[in-house]
C-alpha atoms as a PDB file:
ATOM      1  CA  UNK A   1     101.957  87.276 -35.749  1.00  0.00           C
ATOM      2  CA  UNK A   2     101.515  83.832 -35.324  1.00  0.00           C
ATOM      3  CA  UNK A   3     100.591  84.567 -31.363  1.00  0.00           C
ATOM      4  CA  UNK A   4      97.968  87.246 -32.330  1.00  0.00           C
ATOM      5  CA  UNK A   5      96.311  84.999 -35.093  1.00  0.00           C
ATOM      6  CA  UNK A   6      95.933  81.889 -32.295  1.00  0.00           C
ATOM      7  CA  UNK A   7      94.318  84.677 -29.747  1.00  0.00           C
ATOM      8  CA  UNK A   8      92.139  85.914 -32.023  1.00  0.00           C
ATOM      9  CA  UNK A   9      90.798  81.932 -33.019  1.00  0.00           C
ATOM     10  CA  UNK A  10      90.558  81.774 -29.698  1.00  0.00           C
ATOM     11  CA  UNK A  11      88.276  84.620 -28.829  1.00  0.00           C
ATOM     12  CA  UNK A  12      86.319  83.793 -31.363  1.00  0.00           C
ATOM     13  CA  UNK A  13      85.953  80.221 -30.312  1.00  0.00           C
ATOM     14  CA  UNK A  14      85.122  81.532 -27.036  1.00  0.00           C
ATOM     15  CA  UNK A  15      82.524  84.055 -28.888  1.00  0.00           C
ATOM     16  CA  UNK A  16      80.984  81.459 -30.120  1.00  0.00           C
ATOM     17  CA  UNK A  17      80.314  79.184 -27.170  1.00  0.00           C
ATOM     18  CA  UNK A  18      79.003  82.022 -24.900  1.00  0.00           C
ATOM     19  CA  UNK A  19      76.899  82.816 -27.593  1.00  0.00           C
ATOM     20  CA  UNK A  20      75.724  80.286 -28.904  1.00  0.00           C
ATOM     21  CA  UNK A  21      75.159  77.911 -25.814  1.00  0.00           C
ATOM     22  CA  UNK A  22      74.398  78.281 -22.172  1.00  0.00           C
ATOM     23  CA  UNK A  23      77.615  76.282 -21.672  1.00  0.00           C
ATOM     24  CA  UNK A  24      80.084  77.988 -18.914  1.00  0.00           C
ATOM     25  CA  UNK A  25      83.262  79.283 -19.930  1.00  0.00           C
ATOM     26  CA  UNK A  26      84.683  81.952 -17.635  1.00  0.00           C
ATOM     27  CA  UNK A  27      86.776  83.984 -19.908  1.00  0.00           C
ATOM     28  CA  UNK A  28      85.986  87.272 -21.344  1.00  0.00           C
ATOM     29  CA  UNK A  29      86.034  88.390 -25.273  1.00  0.00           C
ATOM     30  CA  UNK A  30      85.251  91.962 -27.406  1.00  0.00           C
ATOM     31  CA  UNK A  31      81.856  91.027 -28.811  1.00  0.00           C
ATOM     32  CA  UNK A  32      82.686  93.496 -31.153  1.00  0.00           C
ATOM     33  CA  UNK A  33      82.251  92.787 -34.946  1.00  0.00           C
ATOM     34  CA  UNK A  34      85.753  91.242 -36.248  1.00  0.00           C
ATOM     35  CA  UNK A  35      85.646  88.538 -33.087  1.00  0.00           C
ATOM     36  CA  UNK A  36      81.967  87.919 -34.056  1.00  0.00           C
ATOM     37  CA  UNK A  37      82.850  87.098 -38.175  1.00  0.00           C
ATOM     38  CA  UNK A  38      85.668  85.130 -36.738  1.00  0.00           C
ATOM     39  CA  UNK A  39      83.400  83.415 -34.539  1.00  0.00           C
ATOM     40  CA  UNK A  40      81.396  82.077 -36.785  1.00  0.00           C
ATOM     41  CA  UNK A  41      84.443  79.764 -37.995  1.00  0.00           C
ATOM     42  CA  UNK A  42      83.798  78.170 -34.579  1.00  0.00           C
ATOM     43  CA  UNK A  43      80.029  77.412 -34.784  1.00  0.00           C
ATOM     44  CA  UNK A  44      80.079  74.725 -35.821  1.00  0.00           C
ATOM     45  CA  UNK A  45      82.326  73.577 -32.658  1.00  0.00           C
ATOM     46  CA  UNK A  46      79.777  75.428 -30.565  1.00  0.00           C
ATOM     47  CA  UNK A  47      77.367  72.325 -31.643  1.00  0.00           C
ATOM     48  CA  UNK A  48      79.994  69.728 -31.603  1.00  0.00           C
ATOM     49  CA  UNK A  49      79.683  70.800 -27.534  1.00  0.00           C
ATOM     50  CA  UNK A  50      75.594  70.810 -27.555  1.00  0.00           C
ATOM     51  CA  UNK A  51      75.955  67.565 -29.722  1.00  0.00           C
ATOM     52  CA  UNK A  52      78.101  65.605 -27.405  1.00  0.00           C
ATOM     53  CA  UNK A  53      76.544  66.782 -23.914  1.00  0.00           C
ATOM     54  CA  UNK A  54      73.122  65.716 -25.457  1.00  0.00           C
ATOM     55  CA  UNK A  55      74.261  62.832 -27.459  1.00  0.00           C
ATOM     56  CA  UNK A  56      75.927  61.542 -24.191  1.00  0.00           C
ATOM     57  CA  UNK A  57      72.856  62.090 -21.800  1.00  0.00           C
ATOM     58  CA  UNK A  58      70.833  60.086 -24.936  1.00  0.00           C
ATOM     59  CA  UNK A  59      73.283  57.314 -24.466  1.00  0.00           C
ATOM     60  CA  UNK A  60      72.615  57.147 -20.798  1.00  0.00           C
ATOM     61  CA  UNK A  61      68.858  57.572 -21.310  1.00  0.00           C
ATOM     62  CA  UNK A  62      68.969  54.723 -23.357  1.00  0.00           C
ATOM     63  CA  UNK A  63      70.295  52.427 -20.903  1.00  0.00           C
ATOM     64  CA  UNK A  64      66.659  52.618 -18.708  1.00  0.00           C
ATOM     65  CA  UNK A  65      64.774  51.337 -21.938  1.00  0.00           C
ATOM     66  CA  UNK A  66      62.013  54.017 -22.179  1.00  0.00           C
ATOM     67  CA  UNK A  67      61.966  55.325 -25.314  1.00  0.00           C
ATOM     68  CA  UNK A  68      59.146  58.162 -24.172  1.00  0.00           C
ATOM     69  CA  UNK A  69      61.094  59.443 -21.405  1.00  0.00           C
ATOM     70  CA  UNK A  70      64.005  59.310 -22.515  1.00  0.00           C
ATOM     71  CA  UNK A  71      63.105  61.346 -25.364  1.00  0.00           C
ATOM     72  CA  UNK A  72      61.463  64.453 -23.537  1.00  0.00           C
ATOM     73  CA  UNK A  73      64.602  64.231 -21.245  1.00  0.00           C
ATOM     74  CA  UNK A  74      66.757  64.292 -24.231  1.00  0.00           C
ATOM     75  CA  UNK A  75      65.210  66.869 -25.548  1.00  0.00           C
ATOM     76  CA  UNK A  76      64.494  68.933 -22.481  1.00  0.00           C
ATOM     77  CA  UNK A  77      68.248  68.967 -21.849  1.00  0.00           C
ATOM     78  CA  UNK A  78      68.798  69.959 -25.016  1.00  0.00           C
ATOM     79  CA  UNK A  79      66.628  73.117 -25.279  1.00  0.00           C
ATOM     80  CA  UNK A  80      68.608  73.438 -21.883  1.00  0.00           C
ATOM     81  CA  UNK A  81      72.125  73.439 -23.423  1.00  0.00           C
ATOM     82  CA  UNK A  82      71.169  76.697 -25.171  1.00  0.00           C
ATOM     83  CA  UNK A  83      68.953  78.512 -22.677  1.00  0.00           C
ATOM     84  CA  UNK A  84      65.809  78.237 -24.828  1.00  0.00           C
ATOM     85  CA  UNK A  85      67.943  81.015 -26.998  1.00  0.00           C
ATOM     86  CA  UNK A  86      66.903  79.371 -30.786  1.00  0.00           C
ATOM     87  CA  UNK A  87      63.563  78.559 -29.770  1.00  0.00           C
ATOM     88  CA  UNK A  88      62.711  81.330 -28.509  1.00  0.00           C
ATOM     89  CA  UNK A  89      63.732  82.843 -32.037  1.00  0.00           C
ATOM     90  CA  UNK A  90      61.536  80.258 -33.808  1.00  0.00           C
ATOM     91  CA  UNK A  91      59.094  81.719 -31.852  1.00  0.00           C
ATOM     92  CA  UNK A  92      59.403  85.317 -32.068  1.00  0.00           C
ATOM     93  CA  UNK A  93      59.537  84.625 -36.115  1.00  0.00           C
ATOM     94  CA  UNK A  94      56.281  82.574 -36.209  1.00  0.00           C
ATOM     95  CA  UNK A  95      54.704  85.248 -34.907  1.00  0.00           C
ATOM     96  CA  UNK A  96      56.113  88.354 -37.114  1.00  0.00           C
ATOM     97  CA  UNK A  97      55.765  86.379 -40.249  1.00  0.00           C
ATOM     98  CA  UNK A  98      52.579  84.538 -39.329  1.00  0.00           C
ATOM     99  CA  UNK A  99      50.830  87.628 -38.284  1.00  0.00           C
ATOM    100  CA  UNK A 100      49.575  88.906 -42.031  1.00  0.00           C
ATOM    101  CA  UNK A 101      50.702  91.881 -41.195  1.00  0.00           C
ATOM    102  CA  UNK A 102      53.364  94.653 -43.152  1.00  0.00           C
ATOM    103  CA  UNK A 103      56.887  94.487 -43.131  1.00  0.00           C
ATOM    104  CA  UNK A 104      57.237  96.704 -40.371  1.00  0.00           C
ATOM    105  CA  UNK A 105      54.816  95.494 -38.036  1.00  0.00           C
ATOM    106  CA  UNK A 106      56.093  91.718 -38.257  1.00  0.00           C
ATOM    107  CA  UNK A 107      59.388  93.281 -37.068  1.00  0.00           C
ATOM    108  CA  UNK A 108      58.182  95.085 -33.985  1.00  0.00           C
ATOM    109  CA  UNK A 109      56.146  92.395 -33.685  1.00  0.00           C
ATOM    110  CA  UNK A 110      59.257  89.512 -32.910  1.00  0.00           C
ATOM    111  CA  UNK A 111      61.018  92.120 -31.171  1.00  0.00           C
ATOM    112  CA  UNK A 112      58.132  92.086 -28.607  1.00  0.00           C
ATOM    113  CA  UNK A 113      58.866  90.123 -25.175  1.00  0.00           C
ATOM    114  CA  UNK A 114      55.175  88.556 -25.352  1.00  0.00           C
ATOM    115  CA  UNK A 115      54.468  85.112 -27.106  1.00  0.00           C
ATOM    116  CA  UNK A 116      51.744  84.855 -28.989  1.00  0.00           C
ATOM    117  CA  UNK A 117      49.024  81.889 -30.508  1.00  0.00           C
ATOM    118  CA  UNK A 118      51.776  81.610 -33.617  1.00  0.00           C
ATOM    119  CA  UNK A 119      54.517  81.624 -31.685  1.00  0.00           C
ATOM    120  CA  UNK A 120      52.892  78.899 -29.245  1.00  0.00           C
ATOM    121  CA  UNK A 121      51.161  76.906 -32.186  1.00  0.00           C
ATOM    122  CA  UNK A 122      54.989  76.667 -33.821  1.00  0.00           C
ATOM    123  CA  UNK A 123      56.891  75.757 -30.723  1.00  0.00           C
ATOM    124  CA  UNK A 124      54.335  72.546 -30.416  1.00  0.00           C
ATOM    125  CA  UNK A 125      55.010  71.401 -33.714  1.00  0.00           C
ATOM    126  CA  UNK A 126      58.487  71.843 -33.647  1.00  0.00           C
ATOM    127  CA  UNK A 127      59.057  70.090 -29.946  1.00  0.00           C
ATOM    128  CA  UNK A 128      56.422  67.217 -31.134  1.00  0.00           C
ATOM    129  CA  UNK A 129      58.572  66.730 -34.190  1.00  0.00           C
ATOM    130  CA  UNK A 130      61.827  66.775 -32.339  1.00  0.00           C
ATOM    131  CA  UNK A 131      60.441  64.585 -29.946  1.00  0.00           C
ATOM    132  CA  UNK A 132      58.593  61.765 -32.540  1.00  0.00           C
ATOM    133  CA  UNK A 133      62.342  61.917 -33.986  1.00  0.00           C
ATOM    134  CA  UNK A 134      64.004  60.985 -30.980  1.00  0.00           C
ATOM    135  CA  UNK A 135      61.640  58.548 -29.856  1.00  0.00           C
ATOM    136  CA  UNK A 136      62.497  56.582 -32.801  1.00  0.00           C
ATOM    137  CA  UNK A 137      65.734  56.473 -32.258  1.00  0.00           C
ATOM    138  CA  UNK A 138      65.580  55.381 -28.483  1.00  0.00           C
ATOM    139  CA  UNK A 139      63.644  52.417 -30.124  1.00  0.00           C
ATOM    140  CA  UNK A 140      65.677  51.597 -32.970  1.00  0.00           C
ATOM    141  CA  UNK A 141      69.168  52.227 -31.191  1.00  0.00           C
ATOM    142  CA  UNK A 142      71.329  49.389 -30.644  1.00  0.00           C
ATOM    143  CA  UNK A 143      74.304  50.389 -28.936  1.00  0.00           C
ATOM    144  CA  UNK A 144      76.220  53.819 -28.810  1.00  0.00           C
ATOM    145  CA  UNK A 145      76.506  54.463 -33.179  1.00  0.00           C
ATOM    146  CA  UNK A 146      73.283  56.144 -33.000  1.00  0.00           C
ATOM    147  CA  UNK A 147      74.429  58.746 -30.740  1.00  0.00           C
ATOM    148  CA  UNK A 148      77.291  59.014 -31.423  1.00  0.00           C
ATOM    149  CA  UNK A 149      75.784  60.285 -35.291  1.00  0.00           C
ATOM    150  CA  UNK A 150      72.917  61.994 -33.515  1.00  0.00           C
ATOM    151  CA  UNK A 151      75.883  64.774 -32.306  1.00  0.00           C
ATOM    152  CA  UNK A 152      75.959  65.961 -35.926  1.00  0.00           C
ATOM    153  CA  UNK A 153      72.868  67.379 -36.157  1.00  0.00           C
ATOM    154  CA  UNK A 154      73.601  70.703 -33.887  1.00  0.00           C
ATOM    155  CA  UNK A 155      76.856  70.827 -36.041  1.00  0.00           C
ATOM    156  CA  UNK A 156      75.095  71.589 -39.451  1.00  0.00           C
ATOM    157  CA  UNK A 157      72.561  73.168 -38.228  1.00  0.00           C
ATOM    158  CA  UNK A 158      75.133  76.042 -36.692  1.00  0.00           C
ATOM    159  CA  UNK A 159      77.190  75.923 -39.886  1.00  0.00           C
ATOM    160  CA  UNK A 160      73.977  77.270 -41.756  1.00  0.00           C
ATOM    161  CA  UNK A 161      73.735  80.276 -39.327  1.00  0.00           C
ATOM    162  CA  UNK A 162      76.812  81.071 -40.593  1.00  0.00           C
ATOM    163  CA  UNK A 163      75.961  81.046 -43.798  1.00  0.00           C
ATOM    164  CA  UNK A 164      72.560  82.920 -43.332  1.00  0.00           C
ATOM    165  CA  UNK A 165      74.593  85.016 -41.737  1.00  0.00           C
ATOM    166  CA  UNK A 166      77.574  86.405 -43.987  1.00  0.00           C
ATOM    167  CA  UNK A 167      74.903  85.900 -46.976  1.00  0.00           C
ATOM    168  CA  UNK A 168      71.728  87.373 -46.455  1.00  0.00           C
ATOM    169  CA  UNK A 169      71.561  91.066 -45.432  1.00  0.00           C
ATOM    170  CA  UNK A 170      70.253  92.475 -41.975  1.00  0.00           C
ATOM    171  CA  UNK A 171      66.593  93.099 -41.982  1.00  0.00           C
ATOM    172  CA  UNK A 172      66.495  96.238 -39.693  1.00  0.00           C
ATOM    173  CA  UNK A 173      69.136  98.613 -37.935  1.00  0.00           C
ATOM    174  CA  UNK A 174      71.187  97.315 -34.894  1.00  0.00           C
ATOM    175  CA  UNK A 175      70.358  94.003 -33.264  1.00  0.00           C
ATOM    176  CA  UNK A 176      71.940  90.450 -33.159  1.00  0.00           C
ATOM    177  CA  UNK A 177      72.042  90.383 -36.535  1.00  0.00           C
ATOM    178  CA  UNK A 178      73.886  93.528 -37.712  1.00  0.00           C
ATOM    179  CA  UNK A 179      76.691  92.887 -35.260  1.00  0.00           C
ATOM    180  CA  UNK A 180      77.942  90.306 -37.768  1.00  0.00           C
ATOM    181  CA  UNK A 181      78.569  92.715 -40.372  1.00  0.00           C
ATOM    182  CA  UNK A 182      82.026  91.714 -40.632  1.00  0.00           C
ATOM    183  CA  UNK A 183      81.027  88.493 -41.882  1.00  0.00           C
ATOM    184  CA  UNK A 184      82.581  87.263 -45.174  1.00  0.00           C
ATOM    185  CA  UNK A 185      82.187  83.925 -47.236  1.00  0.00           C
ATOM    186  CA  UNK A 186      85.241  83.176 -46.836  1.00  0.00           C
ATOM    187  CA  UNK A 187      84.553  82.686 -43.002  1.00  0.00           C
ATOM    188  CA  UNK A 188      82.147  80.245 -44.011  1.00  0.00           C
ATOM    189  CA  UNK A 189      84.051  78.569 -46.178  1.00  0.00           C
ATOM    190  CA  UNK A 190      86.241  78.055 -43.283  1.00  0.00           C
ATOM    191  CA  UNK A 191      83.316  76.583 -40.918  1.00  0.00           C
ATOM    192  CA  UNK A 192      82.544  73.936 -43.889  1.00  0.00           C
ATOM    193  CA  UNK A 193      85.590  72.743 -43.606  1.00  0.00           C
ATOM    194  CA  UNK A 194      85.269  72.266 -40.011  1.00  0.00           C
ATOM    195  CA  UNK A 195      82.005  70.717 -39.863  1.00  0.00           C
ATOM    196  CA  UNK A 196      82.723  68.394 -42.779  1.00  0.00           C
ATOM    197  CA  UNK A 197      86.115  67.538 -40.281  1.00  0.00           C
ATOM    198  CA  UNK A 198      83.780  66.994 -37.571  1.00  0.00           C
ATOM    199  CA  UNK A 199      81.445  64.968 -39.124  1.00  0.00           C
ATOM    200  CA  UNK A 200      83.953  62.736 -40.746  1.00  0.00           C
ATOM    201  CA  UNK A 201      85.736  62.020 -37.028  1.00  0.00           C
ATOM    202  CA  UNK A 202      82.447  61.190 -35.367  1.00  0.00           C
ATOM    203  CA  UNK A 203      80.990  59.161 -37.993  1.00  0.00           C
ATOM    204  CA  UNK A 204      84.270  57.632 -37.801  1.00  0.00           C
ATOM    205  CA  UNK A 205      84.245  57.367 -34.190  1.00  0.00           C
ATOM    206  CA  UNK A 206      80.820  55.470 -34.963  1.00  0.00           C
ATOM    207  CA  UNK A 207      81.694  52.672 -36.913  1.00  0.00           C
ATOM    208  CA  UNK A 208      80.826  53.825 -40.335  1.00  0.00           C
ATOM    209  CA  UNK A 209      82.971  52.356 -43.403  1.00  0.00           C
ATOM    210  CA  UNK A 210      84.195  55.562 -45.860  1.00  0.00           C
ATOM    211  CA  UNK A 211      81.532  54.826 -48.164  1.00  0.00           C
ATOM    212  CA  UNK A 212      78.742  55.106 -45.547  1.00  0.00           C
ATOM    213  CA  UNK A 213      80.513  58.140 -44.263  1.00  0.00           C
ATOM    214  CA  UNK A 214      80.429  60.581 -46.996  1.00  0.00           C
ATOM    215  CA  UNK A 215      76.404  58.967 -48.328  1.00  0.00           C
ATOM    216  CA  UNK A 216      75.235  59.862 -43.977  1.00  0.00           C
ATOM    217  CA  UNK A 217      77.356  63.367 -44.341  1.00  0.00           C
ATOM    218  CA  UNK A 218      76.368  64.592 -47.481  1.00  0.00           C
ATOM    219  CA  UNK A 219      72.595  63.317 -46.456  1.00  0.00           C
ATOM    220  CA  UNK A 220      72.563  65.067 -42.943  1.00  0.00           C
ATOM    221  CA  UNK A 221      74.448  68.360 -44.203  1.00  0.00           C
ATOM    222  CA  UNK A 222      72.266  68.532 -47.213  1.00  0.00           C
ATOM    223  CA  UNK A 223      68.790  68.241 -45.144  1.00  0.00           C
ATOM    224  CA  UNK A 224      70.097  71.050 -42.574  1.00  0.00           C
ATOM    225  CA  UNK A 225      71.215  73.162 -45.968  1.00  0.00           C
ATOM    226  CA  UNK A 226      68.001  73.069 -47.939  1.00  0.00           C
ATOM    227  CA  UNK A 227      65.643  73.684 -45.059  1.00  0.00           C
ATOM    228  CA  UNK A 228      67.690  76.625 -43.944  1.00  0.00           C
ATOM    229  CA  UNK A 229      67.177  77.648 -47.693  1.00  0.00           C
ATOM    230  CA  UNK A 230      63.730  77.588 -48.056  1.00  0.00           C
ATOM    231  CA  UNK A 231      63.490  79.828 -44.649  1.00  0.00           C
ATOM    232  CA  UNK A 232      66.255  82.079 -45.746  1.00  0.00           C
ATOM    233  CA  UNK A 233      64.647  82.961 -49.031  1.00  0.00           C
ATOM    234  CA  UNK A 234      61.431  83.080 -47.680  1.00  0.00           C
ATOM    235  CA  UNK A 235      61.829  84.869 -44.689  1.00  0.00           C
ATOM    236  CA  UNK A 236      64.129  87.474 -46.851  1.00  0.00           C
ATOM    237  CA  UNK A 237      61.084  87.974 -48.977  1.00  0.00           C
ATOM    238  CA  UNK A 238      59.245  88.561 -46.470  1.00  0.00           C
ATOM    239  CA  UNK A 239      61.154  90.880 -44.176  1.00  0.00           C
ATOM    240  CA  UNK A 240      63.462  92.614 -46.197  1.00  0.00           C
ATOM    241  CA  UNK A 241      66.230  90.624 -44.744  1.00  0.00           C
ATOM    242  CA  UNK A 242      66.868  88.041 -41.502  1.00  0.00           C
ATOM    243  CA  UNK A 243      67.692  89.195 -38.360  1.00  0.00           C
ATOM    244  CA  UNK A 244      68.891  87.257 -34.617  1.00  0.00           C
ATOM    245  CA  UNK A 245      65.618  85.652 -34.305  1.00  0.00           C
ATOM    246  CA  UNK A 246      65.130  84.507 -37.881  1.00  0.00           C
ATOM    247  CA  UNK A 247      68.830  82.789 -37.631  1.00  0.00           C
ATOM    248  CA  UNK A 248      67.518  81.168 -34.288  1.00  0.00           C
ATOM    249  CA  UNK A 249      64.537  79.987 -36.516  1.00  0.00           C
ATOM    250  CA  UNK A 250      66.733  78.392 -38.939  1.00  0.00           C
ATOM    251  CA  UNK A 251      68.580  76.440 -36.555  1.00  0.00           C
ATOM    252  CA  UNK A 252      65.569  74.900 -35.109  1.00  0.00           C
ATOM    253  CA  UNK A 253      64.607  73.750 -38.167  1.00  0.00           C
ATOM    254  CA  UNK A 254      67.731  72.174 -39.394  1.00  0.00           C
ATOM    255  CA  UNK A 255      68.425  70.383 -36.589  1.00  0.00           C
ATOM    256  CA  UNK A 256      65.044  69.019 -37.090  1.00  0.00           C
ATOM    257  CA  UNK A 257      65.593  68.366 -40.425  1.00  0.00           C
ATOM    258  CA  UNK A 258      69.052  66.635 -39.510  1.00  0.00           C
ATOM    259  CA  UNK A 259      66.837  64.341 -36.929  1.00  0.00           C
ATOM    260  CA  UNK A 260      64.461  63.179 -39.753  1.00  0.00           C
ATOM    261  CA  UNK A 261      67.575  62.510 -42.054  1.00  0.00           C
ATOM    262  CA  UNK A 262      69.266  60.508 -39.259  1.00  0.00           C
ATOM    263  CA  UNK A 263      66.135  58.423 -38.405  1.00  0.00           C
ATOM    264  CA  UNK A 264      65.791  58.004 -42.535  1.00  0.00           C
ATOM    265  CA  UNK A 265      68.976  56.765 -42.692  1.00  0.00           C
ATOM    266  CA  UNK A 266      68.489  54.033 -39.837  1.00  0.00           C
ATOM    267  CA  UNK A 267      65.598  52.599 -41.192  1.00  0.00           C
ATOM    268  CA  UNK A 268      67.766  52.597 -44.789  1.00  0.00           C
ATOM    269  CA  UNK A 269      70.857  51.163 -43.436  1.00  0.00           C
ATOM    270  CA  UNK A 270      72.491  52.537 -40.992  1.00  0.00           C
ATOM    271  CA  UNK A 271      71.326  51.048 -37.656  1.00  0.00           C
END
């Protein structure tokens, strides 16, 4: 029993990875819908990994003094981490909902390969916010605290996939989305707990006294929560439900919206 439980956490940590990231891992798992709703448990791990590969190169960056380049790098690497898979969602969704068009037609419409003047228009802002956010910490950064917090961000913003996921239903037959059906609250539940675990460790890890640690988590996890709110509720209205891209979507935005919060909180107190 106790065997079987640990190799099915383990698929779906594994699930989650491949998925999730463009990180290699050479073992094979059943994508099939109970390891996906378990492997949403693990997202949130899934952008510990993103968190910590990028966080680290930031560190590094930081040491040539060039806030500008080492922000595109940064971020470069970072859209690199995942293969481009989120923002390419961001961008698919920009230009279904963006289009004015019915329910329907917005759907065939982010299905298509092609990327169109929404898609491109969206991308821009998103990258130039992502980017203006990062640059501000490369300036304000003194010593490794910063980036060691700035690992955070992928973490909540993966934790609200999952619960986009498990609450919202699928917006058309098939796809990404519908192979999550398995997906209960109580699975999220269970990736709160490990993001909130996470978060405490590296803010920890960071130099943070308790007090500061549960004001910069509850900040952070709260910006990457109501952003993915506004999207959910809105894209649901509009499509009839989310689907793979829209999820993508809403990670793009939280982890912009956990950027903003960190840079926020430096200028408050924090570095």
């Amino acid at each position: 029993m106790v065997g079987r439980t640990l190799r099915n956490s383990m698929n779906g940590l594994v699930a989650a990875i491949q998925l999730l990231t463009r990180i290699p891992f050479p073992l094979q798992v059943p994508f099939d819908p109970p390891t996906l709703a378990r492997s949403i448990i693990s997202f949130p791990i899934a952008g510990l990994l993103i968190g910590v590969l990028m966080s680290g190169s930031a560190y590094l960056l930081d040491l040539l003094n060039m806030p500008l380049l080492a922000a595109a790098l940064t971020l470069g690497w970072w859209i690199a981490l995942t293969g481009g898979l989120h923002l390419d969602g961001w961008m698919d969704t920009a230009d279904g909902v963006l289009s004015g068009r019915s329910r329907d037609r917005m759907l065939d419409i982010m299905k298509d390969s092609r990327v169109g003047a929404m898609g491109v228009i969206a991308a821009a802002v998103l990258l130039l916010v992502k980017f203006a956010a990062l640059t501000t910490l490369f300036e304000r950064a003194d010593g490794s605290a910063v980036w060691i917090m700035l690992a955070v961000g992928p973490v909540w913003s993966r934790w609200w996939m999952t619960a986009a996921i498990a609450h919202w239903p699928n917006a058309r037959e098939g796809g990404m989305g519908a192979m999550f059906r398995d997906a209960k609250l109580r699975h999220v539940a269970a990736a709160l707990i490990v993001a909130i675990i996470i978060t405490v460790l590296l803010f920890n890890c960071a130099g943070l006294d308790m007090s500061k640690v549960w004001i910069a988590l509850i900040v952070i996890a709260a910006s990457a929560s109501i952003v993915g709110l506004v999207l959910a509720v809105w894209l649901n209205r509009k499509l009839g439900g989310l689907t793979g891209d829209t999820y993508g979507a809403m990670n793009e935005a939280a982890e912009a919206a956990c950027l903003i919060a960190l840079c926020v909180l430096g200028k408050l107190w924090l570095f």
